[in-house]
Protein backbone atom coordinates (compact mmCIF):
# COMPACT_ATOMS: atom_id res chain seq x y z
CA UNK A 1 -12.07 22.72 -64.47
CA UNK A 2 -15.20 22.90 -62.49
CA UNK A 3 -16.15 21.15 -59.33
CA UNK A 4 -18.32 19.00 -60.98
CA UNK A 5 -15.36 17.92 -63.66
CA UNK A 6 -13.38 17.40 -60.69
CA UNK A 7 -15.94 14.67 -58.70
CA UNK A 8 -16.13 12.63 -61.65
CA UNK A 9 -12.89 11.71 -62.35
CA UNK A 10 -12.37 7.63 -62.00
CA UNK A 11 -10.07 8.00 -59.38
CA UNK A 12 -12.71 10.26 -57.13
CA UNK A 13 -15.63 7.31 -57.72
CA UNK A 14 -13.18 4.45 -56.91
CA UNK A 15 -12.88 6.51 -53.57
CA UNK A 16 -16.38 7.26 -52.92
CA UNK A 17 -17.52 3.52 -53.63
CA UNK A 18 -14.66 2.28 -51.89
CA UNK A 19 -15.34 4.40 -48.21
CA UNK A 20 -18.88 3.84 -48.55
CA UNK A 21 -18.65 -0.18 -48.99
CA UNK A 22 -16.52 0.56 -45.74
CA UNK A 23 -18.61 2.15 -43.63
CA UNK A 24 -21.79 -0.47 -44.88
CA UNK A 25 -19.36 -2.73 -43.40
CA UNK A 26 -18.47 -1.21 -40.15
CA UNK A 27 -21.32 0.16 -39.09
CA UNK A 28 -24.00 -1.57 -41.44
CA UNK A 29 -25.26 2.19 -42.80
CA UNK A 30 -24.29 5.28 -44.14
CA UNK A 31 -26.03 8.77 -44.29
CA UNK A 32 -27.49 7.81 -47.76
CA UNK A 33 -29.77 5.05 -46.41
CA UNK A 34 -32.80 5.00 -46.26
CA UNK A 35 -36.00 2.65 -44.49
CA UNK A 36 -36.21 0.61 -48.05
CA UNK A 37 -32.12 0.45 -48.61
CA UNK A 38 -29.17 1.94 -49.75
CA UNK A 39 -28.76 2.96 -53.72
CA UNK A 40 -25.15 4.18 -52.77
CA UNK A 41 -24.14 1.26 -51.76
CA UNK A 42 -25.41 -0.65 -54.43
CA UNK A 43 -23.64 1.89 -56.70
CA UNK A 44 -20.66 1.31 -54.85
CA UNK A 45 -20.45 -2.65 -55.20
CA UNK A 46 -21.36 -2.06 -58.65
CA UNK A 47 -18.49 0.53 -59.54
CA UNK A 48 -15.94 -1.49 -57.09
CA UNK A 49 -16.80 -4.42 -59.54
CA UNK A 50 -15.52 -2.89 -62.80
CA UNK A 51 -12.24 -2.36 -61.68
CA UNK A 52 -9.27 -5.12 -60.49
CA UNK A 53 -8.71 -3.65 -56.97
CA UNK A 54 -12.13 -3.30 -56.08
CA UNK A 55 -13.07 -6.76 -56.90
CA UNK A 56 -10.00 -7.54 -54.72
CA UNK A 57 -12.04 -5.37 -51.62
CA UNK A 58 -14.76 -6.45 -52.46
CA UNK A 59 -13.39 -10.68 -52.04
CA UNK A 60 -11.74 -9.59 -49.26
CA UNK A 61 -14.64 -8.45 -46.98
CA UNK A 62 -16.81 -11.55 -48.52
CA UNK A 63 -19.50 -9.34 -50.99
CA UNK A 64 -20.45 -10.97 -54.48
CA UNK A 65 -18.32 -9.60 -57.24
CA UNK A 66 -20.24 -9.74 -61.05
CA UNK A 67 -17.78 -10.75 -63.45
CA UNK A 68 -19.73 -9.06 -66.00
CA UNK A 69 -18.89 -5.65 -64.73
CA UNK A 70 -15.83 -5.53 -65.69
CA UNK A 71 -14.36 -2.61 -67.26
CA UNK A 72 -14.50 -3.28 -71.65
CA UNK A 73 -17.15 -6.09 -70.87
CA UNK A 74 -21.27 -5.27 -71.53
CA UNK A 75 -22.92 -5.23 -69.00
């Protein structure tokens, strides 16, 4: 297995989205933003929203959750 296999395992993404729609929230940036926003951290909300605990996190600190993005639905 390569290091690239290993980063895109499910389990590594739910991470990544998960710490940085964390730090968005406690300190309103991360070291991907940039002066016209922040494509992680749409990514983030995005992958949070296809899976049942993320759309949990994602109620719990008060961001929109799409339905639609859940895992086995079109999107």
């Amino acid at each position: 297995m390569t290091g690239t296999d290993e980063g895109d395992r499910p389990a590594d993404r739910f991470e990544s989205a998960r710490n940085t729609v964390l730090q968005h929230r406690k300190d309103g940036t991360c070291f991907h933003c940039q002066d016209h926003g922040c494509t992680q951290h749409a990514w983030a909300i995005e992958e949070l929203a296809r899976h049942p605990g993320g759309r949990k996190l994602l109620r719990q600190l008060g961001l929109p959750t799409d339905e639609s993005t859940q895992e086995g639905q079109p999107r």
